[in-house]
Protein backbone atom coordinates (compact mmCIF):
# COMPACT_ATOMS: atom_id res chain seq x y z
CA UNK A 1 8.70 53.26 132.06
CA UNK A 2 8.27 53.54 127.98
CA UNK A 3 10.97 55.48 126.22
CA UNK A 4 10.40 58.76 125.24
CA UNK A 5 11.32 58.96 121.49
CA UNK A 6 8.97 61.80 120.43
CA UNK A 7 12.16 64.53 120.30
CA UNK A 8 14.15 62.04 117.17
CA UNK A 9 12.41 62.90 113.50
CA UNK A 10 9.59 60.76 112.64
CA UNK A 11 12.16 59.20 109.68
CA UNK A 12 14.39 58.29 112.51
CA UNK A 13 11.84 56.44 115.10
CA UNK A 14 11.77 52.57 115.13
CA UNK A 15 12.22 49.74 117.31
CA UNK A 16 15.66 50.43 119.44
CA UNK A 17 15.34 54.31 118.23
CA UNK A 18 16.98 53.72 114.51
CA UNK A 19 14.75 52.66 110.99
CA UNK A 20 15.59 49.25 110.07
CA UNK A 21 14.95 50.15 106.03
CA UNK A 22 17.90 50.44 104.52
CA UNK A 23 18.85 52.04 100.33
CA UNK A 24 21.01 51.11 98.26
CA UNK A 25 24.59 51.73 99.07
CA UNK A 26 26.95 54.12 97.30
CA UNK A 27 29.32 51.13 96.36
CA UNK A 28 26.65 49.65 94.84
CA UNK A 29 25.08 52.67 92.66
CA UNK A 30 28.85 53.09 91.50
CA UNK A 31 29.41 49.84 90.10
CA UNK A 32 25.42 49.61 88.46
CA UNK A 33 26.76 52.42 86.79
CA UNK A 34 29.90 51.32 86.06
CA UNK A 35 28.65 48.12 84.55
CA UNK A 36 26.03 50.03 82.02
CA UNK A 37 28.45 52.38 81.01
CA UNK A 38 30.71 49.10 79.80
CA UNK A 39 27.71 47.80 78.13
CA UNK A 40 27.14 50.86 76.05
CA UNK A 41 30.74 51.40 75.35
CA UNK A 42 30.90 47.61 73.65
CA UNK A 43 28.11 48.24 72.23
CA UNK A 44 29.32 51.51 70.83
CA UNK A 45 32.79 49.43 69.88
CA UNK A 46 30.74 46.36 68.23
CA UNK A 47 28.82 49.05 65.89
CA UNK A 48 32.12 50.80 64.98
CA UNK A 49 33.51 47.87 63.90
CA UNK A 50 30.84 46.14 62.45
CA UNK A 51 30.41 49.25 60.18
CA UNK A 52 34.26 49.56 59.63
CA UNK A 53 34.24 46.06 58.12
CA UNK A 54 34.57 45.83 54.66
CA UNK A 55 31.37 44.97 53.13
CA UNK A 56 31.97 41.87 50.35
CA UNK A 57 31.19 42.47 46.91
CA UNK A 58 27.73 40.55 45.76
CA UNK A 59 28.76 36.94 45.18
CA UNK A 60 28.19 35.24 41.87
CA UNK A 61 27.31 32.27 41.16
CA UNK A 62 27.11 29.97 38.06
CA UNK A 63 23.89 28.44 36.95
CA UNK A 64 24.64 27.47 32.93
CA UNK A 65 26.69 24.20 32.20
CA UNK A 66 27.56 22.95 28.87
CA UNK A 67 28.29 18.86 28.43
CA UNK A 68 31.81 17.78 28.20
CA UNK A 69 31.96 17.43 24.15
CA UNK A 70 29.75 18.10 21.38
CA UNK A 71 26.48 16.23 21.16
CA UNK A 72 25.55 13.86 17.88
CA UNK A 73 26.23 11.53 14.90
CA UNK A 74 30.13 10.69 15.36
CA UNK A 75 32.30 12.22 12.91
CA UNK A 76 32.27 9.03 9.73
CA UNK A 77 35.16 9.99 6.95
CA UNK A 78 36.56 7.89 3.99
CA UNK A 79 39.62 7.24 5.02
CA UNK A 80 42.30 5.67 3.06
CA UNK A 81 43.33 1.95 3.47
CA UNK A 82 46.85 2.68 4.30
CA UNK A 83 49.27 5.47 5.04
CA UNK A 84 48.00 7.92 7.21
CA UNK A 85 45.04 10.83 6.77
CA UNK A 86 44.24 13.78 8.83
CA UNK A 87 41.27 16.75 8.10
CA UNK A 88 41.87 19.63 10.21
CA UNK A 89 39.34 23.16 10.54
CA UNK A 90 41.71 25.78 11.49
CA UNK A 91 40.93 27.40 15.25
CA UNK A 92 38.44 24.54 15.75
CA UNK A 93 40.38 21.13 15.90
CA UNK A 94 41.13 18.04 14.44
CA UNK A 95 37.98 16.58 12.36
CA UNK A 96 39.68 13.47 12.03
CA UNK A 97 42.63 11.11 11.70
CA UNK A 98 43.83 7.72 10.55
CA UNK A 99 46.61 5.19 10.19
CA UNK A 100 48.78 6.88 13.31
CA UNK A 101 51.36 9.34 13.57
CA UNK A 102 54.71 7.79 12.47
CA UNK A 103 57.12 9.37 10.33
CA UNK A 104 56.75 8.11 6.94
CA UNK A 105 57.92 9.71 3.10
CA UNK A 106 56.54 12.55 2.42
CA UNK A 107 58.15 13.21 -1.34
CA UNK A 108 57.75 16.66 -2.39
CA UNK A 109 55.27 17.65 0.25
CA UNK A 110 58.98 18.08 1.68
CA UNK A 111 58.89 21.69 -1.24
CA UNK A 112 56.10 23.18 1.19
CA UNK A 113 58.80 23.75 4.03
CA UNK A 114 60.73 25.00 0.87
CA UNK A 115 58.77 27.15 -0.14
CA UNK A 116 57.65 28.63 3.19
CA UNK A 117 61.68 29.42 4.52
CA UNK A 118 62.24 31.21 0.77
CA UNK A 119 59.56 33.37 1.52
CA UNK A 120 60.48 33.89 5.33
CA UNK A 121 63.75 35.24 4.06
CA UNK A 122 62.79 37.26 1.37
CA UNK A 123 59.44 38.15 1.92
CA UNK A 124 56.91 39.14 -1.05
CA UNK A 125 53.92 40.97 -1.15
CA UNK A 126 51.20 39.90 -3.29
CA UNK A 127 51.73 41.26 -6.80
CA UNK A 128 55.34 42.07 -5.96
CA UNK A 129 57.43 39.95 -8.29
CA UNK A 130 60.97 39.50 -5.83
CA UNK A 131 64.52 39.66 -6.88
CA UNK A 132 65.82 38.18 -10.22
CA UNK A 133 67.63 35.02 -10.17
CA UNK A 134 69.82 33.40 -12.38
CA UNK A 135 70.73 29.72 -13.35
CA UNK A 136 73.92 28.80 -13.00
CA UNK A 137 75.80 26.00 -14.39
CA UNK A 138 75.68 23.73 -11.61
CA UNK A 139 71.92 24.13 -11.46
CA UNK A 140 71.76 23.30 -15.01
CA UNK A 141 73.84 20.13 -14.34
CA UNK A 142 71.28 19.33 -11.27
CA UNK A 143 68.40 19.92 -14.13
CA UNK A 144 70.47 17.63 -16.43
CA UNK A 145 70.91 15.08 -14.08
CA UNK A 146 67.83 14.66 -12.47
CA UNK A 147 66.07 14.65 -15.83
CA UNK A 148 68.08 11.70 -16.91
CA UNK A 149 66.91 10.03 -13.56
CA UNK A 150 63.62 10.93 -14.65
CA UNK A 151 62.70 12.63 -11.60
CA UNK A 152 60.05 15.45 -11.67
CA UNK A 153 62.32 18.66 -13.19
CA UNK A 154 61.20 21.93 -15.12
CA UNK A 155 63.55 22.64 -18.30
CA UNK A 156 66.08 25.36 -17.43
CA UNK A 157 68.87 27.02 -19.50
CA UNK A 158 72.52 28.80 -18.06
CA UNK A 159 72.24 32.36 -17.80
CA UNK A 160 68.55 32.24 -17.36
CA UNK A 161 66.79 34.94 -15.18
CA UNK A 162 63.78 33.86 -12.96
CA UNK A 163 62.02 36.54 -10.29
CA UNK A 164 61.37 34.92 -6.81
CA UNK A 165 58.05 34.47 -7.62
CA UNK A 166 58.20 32.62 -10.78
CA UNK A 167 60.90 30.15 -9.43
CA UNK A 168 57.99 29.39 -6.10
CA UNK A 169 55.70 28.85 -9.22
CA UNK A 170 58.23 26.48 -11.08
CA UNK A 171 58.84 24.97 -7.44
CA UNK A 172 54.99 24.78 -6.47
CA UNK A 173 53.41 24.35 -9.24
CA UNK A 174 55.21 21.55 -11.40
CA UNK A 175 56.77 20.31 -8.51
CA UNK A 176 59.94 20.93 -10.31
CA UNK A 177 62.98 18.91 -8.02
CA UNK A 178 65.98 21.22 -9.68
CA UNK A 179 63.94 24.32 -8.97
CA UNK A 180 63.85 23.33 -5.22
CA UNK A 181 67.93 22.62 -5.30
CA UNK A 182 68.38 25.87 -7.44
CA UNK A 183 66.80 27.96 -4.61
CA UNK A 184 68.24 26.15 -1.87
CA UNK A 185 71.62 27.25 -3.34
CA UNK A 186 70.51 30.76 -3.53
CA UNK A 187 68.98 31.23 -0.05
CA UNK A 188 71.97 29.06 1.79
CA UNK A 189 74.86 28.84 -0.69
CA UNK A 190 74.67 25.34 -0.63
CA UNK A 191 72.03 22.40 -0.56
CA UNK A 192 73.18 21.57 3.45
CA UNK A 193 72.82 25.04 4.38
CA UNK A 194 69.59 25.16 3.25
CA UNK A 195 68.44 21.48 4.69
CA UNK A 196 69.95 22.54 8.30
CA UNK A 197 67.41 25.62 7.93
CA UNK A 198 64.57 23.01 7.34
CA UNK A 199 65.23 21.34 10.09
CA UNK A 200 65.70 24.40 12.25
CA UNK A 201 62.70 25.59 11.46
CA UNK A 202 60.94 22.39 11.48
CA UNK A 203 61.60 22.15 15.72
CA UNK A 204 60.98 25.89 15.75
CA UNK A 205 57.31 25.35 14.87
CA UNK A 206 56.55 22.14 16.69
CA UNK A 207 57.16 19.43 14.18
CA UNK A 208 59.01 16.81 16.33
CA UNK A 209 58.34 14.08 14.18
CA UNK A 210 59.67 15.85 10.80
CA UNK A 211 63.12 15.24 9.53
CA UNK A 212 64.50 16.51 5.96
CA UNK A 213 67.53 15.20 4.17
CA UNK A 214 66.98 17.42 1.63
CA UNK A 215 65.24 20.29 -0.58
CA UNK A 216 63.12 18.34 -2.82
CA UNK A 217 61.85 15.32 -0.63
CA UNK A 218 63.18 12.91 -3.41
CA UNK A 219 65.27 11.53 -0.99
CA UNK A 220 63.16 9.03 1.11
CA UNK A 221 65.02 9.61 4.61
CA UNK A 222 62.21 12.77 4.03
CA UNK A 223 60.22 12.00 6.34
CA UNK A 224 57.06 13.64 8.64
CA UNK A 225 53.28 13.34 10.21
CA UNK A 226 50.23 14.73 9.08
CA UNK A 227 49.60 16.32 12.22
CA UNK A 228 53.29 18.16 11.63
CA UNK A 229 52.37 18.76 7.74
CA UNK A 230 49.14 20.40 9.14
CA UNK A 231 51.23 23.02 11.12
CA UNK A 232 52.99 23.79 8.09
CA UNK A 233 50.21 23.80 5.64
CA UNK A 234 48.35 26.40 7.46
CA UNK A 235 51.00 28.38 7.91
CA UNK A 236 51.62 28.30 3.85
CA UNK A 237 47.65 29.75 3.58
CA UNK A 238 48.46 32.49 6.00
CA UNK A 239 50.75 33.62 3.43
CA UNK A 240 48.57 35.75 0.39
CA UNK A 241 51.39 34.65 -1.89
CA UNK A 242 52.30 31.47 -1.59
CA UNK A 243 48.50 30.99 -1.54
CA UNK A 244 48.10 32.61 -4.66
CA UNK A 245 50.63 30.36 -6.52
CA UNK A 246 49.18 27.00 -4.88
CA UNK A 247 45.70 27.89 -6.23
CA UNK A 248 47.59 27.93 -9.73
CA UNK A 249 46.29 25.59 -12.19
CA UNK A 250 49.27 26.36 -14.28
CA UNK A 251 51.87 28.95 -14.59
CA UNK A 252 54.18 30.29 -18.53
CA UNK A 253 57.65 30.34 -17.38
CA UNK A 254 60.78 31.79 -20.16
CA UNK A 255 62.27 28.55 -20.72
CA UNK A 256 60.49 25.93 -19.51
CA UNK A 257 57.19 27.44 -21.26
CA UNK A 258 53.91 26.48 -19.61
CA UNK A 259 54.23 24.21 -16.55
CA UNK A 260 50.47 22.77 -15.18
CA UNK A 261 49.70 21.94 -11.25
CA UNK A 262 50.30 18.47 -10.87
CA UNK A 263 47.61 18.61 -8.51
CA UNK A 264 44.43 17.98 -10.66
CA UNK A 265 41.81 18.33 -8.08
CA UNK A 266 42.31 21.95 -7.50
CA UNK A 267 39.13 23.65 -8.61
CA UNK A 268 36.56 20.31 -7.27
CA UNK A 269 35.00 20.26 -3.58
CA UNK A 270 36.37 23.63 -3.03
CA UNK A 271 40.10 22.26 -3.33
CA UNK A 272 42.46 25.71 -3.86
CA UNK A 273 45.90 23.64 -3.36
CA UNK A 274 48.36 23.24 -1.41
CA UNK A 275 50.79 19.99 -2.95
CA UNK A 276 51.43 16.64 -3.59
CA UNK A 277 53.91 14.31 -3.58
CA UNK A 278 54.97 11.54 -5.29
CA UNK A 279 57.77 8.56 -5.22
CA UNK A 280 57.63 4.62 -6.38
CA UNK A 281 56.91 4.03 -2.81
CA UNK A 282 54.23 5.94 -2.04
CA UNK A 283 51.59 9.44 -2.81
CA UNK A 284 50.77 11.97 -0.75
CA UNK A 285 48.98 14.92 -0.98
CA UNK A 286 47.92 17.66 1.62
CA UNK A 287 44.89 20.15 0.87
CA UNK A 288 43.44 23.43 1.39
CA UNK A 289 39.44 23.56 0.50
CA UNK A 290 37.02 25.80 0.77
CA UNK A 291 33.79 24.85 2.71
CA UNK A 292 29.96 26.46 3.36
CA UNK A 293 28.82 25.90 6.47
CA UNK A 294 25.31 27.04 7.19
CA UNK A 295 25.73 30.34 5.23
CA UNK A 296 29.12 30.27 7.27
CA UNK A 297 32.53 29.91 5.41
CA UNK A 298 35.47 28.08 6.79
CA UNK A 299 38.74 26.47 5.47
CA UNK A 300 39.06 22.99 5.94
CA UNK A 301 42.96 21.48 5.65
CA UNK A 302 44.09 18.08 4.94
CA UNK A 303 46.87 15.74 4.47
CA UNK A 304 47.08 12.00 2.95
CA UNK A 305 50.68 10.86 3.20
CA UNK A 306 52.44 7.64 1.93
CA UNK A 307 49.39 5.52 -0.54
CA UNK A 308 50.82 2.56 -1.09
CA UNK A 309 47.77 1.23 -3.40
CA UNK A 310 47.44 1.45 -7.23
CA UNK A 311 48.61 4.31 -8.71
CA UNK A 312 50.22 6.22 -5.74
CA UNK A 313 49.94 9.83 -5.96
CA UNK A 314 46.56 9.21 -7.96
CA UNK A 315 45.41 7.14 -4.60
CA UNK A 316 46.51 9.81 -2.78
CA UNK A 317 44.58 12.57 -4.83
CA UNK A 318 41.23 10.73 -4.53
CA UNK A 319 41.40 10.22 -0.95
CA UNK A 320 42.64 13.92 -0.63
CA UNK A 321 39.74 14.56 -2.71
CA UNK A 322 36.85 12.00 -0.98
CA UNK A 323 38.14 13.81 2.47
CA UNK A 324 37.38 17.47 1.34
CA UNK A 325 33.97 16.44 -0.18
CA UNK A 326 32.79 14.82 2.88
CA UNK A 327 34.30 16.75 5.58
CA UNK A 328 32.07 19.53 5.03
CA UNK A 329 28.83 17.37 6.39
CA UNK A 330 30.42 16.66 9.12
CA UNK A 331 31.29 20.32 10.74
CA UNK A 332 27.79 21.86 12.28
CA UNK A 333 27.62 25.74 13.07
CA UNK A 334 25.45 26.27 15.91
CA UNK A 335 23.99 28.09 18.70
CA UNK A 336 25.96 27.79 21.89
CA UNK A 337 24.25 30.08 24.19
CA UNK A 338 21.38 32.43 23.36
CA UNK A 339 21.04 36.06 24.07
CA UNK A 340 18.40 36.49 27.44
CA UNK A 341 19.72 33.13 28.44
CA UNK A 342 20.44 33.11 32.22
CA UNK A 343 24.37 31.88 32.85
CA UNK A 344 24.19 32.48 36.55
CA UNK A 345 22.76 34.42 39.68
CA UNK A 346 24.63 37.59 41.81
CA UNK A 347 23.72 37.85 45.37
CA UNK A 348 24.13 41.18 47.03
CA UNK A 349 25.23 41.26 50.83
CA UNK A 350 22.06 40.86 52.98
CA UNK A 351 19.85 41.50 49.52
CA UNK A 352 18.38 39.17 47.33
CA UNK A 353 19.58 37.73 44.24
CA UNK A 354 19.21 38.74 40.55
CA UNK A 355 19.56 36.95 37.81
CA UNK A 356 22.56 37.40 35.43
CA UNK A 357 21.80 36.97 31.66
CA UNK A 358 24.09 36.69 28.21
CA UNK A 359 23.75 39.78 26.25
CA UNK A 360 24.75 38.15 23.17
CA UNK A 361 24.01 34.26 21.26
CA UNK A 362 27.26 32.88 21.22
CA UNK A 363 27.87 30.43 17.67
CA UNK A 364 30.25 27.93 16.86
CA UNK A 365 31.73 25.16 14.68
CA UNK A 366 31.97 21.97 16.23
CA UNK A 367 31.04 18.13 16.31
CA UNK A 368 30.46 15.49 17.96
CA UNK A 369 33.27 14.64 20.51
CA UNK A 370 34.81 18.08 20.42
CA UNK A 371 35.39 19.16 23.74
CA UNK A 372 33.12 22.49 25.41
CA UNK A 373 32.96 24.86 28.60
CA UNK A 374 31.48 27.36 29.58
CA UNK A 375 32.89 29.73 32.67
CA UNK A 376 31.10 32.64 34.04
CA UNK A 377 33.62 35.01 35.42
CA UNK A 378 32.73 38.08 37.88
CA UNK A 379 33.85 41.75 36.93
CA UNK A 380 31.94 43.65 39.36
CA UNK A 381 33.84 45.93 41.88
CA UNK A 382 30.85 47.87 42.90
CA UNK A 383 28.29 47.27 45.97
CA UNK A 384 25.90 48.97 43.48
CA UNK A 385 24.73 48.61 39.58
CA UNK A 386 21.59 49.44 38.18
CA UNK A 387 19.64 46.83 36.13
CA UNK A 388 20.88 46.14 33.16
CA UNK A 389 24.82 46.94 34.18
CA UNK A 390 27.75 44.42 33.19
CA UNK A 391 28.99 42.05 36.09
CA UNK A 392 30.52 39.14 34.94
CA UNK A 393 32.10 37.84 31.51
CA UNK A 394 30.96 34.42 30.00
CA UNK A 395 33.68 32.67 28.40
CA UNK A 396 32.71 29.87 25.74
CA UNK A 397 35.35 27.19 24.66
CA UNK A 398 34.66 25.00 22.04
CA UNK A 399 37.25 22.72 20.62
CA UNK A 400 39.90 25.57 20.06
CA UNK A 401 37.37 28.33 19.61
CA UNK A 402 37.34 31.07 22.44
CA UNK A 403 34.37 33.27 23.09
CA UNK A 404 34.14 35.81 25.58
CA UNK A 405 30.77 38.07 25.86
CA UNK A 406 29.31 40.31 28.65
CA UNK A 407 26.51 39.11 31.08
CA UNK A 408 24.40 41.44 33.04
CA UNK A 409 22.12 42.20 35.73
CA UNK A 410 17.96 42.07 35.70
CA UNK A 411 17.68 44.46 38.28
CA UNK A 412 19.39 47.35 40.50
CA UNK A 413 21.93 45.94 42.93
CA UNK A 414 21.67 47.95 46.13
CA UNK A 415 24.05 48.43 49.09
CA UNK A 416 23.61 46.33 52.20
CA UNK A 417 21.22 47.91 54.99
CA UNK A 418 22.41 49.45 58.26
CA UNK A 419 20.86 46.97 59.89
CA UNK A 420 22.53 43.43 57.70
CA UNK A 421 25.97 45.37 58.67
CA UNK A 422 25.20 46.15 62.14
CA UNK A 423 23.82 42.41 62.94
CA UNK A 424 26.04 40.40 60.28
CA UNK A 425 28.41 37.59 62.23
């Protein structure tokens, strides 16, 4: 007979007296909800640490590049036909060179290093005049002597009372050889003394292939370079006072009466010293002119050692002479970089780039062949700067020139979104 189900709920009737649909399980709810719960908590975890990362700094990068060297007409001077030549512009470089760089005579260029360790250890100050000092009898024999060997002397008496400064002048400007022994044996007590301190301070400033034997560079074991005399030379310029006396086209001394430069170009193509040099076997001279370059002013040093043609040490004064008139049209002053030119571009995190400009035109000397760079350095430790705002430094070599000059922004630099830093890898 059919079952009688009618007393069970109607949720409860089915085939066999149970429902055969079934919900989800407990278990199962529990671990759906376990597993979403995870998910949100990474996700949670991911966010945090995305936005605890440190955000970089925009990144910069260089768009301006300079050639290697100098563009243009190569350098062409009139060097000499022996001996050796050099034309330097001070901070810039070496202009040019000829005949090497081994140690030859130098003569009485040898009275520059002289000159320059008298007034490293007693120091005067332009117009000051410097302790007296007298002439003793063994500097009048030296006078006496050398005169008789008809070397290049200024007359001196016994007893006779020079300042510092007029002894540099009888030293400098004459050339005088006794003057240079007399002051050696006042500085050092002795002519040895005084030679050791050449040489000392000859390594002391770089000038490896210089070697003195003594004061006055008579004796030809004097030897140097023109790239060592060029260390020297400047040095000398630096110095208002030995300048001063160099420039000198003669000098009225007690005894010896007026003494002239033996150096008869000062005064032509600029030429305001510094000494010559002169010896049977060969002239020298090394220069210090004056030069206007494009409405710009710069000194331009030079050094002709050992002319072995003609007349030596009037060889040596026209070359010294031919150098400083032409070396002027070779030096050019010109524009580097211009102001508003673009050097490179910055890139904020996620944003887009701006441009990054020079804020100044950037000039130098130069020529062609003389090495160049340019680097364009970041300075910005900011996620923002408005337009306008320094964020990098441009530094501009040329030859031994060094500029450095501010770049800056075109526009606002802004901090990354929430969304670059939430979704950056």
């Amino acid at each position: 007979m059919p079952r009688n189900d009618t007393w069970l709920p109607s949720s409860r009737r089915s085939i066999g007296g149970y429902s055969s649909g079934r919900g989800p399980s407990g278990a199962s709810v529990r671990r759906l909800r376990g597993i979403i719960i995870l998910v949100v908590l990474l996700l949670v975890i991911i966010s945090a640490i995305q936005l605890i990362r440190p955000v970089p700094v925009p990144k910069l990068a260089q768009s301006m590049q300079l050639a290697a060297t100098v563009g243009g007409p190569a350098v062409s001077l009139p060097y000499p036909t022996n001996g050796e030549s050099e034309v330097v512009v001070p901070h810039v470089g070496v202009l040019g060179q000829s005949g090497g760089s081994q140690p030859v005579q130098i003569a009485s260029v040898a009275k520059m290093m002289t000159a320059y360790i008298i007034i490293t250890d007693h120091p005067l100050a332009i117009g000051a005049s410097g302790p007296s000092i007298t002439i003793t009898q063994a500097d009048y024999q030296s006078y006496l002597q050398q005169s008789a060997a008809v070397d290049s002397v200024m007359a001196v008496a016994p007893g006779e009372t020079m300042s510092e400064y007029q002894m540099l002048e009888g030293l400098l400007i004459p050339s005088a050889d006794n003057i240079a022994t007399a002051l050696a044996r006042w500085d050092a007590g002795s002519t040895s003394a005084f030679v050791a301190k050449m040489n000392a301070m000859a390594k002391k400033l770089g000038m490896t292939s210089t070697h003195y034997t003594d004061p006055s560079g008579l004796d030809p074991r004097t030897v140097s370079n023109t790239s060592d005399q060029m260390k020297l030379a400047q040095l000398l310029e630096k110095n208002p006072t030995l300048s001063q006396i160099v420039s000198y086209p003669q000098a009225t001394l007690p005894v010896a009466g007026v003494v002239y430069n033996v150096d008869y170009d000062l005064g032509s193509d600029g030429i305001a010293g510094i000494k010559t040099g002169s010896t049977p076997s060969g002239g020298s001279f090394v220069f210090y002119s004056q030069a206007n370059i494009q409405n710009q002013s710069t000194g331009i040093f030079g050094a002709v050692l050992f002319q072995q043609s003609g007349q030596p040490l009037i060889t040596a004064l026209d070359v010294g002479k031919a150098l400083a008139k032409a070396a002027p049209g070779q030096v050019r002053y010109f524009k580097v970089i211009s102001a508003g030119a673009v050097v490179g571009t910055l890139t904020p995190p996620g944003g887009r780039a701006a441009n990054v400009y020079a804020t100044k035109s950037i000039y130098a000397f130069g020529w062609s062949g003389l090495d160049e760079s340019i680097a364009v350095s970041p300075t910005l430790k900011t996620h923002t700067v408005a337009s306008g705002a320094k964020v990098a430094e441009i530094t501009v070599k040329v030859g031994e020139q060094v500029f450095k000059e501010p770049a800056v922004v075109n526009s606002p630099v802004v901090k990354a979104s929430l969304k670059w830093r939430l979704t950056r890898l």
